[in-house]
N, C-alpha and C. Protein backbone atom coordinates (compact mmCIF):
# COMPACT_ATOMS: atom_id res chain seq x y z
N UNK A 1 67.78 100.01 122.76
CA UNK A 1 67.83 101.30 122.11
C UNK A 1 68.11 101.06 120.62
N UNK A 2 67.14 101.86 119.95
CA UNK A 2 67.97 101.07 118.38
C UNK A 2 68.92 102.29 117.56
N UNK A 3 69.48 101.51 116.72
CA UNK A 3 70.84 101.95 116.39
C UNK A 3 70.27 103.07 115.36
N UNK A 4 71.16 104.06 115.43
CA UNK A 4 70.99 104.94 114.57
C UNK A 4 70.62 104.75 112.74
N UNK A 5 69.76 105.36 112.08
CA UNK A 5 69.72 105.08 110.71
C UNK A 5 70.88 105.68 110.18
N UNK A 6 71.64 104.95 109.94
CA UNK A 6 73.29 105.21 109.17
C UNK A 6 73.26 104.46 107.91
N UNK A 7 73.40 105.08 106.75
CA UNK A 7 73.80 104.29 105.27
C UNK A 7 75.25 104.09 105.43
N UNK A 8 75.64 102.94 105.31
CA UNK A 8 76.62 102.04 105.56
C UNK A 8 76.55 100.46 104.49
N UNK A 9 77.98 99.89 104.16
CA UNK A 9 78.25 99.61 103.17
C UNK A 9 77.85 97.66 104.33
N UNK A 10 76.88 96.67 103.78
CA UNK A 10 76.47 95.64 104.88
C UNK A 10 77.34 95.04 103.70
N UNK A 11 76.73 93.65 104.54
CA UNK A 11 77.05 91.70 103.84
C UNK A 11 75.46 91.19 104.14
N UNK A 12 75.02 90.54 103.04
CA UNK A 12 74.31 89.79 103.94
C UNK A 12 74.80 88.47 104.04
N UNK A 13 74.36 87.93 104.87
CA UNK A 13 74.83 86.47 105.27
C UNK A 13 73.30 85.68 105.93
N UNK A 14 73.53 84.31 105.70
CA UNK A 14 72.62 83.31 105.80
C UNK A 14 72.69 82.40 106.60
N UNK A 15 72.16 82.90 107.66
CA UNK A 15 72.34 81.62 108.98
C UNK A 15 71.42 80.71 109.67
N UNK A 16 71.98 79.27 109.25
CA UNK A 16 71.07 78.10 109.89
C UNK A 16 70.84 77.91 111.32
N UNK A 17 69.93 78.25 111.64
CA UNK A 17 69.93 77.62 113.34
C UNK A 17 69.27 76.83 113.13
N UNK A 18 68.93 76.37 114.76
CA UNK A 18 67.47 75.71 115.22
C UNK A 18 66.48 76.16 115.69
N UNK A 19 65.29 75.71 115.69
CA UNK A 19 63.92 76.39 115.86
C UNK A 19 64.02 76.76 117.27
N UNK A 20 64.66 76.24 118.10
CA UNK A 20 64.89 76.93 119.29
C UNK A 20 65.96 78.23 119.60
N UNK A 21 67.38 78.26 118.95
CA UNK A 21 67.67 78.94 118.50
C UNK A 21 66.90 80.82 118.36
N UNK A 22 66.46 80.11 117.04
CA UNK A 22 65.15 81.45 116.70
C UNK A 22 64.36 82.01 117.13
N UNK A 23 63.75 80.89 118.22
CA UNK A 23 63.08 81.10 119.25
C UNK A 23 63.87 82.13 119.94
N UNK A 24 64.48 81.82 120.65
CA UNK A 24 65.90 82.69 121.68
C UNK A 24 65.75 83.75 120.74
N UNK A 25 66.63 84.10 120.06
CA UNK A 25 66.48 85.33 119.36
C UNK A 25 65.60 86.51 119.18
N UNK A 26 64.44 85.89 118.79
CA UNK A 26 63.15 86.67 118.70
C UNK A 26 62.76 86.94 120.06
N UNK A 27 63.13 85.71 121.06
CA UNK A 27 62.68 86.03 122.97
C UNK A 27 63.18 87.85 122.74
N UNK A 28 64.71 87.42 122.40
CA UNK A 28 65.93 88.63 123.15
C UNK A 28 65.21 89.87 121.87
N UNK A 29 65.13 89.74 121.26
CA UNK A 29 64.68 90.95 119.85
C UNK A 29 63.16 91.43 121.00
N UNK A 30 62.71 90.77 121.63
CA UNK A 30 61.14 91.46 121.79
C UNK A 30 61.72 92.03 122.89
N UNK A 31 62.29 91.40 124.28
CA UNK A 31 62.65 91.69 125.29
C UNK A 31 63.54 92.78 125.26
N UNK A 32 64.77 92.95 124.34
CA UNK A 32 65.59 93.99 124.58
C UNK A 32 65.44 95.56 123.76
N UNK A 33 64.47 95.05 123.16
CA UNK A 33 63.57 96.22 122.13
C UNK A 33 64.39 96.26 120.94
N UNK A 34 64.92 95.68 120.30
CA UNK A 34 66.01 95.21 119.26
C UNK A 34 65.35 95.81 118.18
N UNK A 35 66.19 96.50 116.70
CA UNK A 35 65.12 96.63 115.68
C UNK A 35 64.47 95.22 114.69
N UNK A 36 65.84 93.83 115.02
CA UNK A 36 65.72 93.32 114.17
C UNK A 36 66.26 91.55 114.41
N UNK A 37 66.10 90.58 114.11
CA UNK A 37 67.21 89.82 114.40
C UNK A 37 68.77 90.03 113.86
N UNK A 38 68.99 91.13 113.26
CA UNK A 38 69.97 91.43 112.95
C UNK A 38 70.31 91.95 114.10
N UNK A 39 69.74 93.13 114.48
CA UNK A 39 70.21 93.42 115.37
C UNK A 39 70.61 92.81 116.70
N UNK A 40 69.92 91.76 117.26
CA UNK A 40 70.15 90.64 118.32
C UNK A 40 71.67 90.38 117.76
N UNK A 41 71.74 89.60 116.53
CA UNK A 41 73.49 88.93 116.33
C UNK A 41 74.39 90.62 116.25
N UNK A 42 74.17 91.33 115.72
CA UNK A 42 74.63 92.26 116.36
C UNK A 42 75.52 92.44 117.41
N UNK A 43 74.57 92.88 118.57
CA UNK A 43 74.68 93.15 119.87
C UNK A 43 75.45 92.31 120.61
N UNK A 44 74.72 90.72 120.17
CA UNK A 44 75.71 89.49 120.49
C UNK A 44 76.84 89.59 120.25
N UNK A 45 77.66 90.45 119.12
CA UNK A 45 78.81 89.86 118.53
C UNK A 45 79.75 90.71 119.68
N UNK A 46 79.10 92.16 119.59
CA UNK A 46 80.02 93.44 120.45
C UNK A 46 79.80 93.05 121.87
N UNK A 47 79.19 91.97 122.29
CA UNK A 47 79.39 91.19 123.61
C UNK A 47 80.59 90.30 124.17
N UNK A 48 80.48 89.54 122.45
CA UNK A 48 81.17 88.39 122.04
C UNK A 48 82.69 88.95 122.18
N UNK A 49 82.76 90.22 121.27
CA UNK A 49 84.05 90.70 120.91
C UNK A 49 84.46 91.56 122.20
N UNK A 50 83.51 91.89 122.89
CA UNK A 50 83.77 92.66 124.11
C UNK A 50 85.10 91.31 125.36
N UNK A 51 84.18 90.47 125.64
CA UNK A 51 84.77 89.59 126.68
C UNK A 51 86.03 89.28 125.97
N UNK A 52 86.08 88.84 124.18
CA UNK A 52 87.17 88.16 123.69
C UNK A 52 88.42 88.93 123.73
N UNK A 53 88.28 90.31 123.98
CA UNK A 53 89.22 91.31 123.98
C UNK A 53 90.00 91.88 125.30
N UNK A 54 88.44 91.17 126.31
CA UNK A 54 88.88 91.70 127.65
C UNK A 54 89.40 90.78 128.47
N UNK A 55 89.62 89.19 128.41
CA UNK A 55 89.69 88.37 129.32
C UNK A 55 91.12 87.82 128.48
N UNK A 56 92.10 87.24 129.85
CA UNK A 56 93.49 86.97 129.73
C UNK A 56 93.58 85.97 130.56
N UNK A 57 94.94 85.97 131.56
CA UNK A 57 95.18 85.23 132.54
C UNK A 57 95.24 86.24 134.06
N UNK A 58 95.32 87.02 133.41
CA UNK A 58 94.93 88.53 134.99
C UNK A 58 93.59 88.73 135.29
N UNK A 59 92.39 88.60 134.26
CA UNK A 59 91.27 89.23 134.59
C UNK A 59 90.25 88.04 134.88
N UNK A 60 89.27 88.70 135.56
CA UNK A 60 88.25 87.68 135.22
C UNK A 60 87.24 88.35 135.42
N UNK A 61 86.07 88.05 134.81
CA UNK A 61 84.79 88.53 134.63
C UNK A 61 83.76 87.94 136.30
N UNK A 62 83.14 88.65 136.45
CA UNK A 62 82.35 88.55 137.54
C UNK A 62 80.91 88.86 137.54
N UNK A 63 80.13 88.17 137.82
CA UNK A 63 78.44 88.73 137.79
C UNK A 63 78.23 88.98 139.59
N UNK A 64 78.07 90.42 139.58
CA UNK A 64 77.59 90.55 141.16
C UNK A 64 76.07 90.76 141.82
N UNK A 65 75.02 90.20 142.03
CA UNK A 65 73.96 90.21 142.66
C UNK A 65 74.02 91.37 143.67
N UNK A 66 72.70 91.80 143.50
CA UNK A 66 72.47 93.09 144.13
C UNK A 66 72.54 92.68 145.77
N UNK A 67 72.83 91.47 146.81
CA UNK A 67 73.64 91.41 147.80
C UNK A 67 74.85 91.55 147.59
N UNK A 68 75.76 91.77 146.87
CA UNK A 68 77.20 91.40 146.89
C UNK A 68 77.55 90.32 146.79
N UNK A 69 76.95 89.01 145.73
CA UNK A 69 77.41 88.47 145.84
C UNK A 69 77.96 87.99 144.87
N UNK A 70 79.21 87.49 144.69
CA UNK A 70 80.42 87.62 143.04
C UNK A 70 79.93 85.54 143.12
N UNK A 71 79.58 86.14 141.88
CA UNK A 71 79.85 84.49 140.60
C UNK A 71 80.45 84.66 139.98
N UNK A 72 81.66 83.99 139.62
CA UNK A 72 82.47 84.13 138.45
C UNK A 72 82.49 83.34 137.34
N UNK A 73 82.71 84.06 135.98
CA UNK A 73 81.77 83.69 134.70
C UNK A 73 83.04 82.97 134.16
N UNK A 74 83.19 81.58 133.92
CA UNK A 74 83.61 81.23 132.94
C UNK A 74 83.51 80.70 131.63
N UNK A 75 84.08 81.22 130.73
CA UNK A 75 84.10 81.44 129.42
C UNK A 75 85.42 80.33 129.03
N UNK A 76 84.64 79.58 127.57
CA UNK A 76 85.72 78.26 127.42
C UNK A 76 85.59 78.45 125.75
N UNK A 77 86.99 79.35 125.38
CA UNK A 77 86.89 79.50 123.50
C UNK A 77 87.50 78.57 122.66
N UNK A 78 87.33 77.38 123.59
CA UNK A 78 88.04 76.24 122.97
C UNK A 78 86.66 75.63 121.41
């Protein structure tokens, strides 16, 4: 879904990947209907900042398959 046209105060910033990398990116920008590769790191980050905010020593994240069946996701912010 793309993000609303809002005038808002940016940064730009300059980031090196790898050609595979970019690759990935542009995959997820075509696939998720993204406006932009901005928008991909974006989305990534409020993912990023989502789990970093939500996971402790009580919780844990789970991916469940449409049988019921729980994988549990671990995440290493070392």
């Amino acid at each position: 879904m793309p993000r609303p046209n809002k005038k808002r105060e940016t940064a730009r910033l300059t980031l090196a990947v790898t050609p595979e990398i970019k690759q990935l990116m542009e995959d997820l920008r075509d696939e998720t209907g993204a406006d932009s590769l901005s928008e991909v790191v974006r989305r990534a980050m409020a993912v990023y900042e989502f789990f970093w905010n939500e996971t402790d020593d009580s919780k844990k994240i789970i991916i469940r398959d449409e049988d019921g069946n729980d994988t549990p996701v671990h995440l290493i912010w070392a």
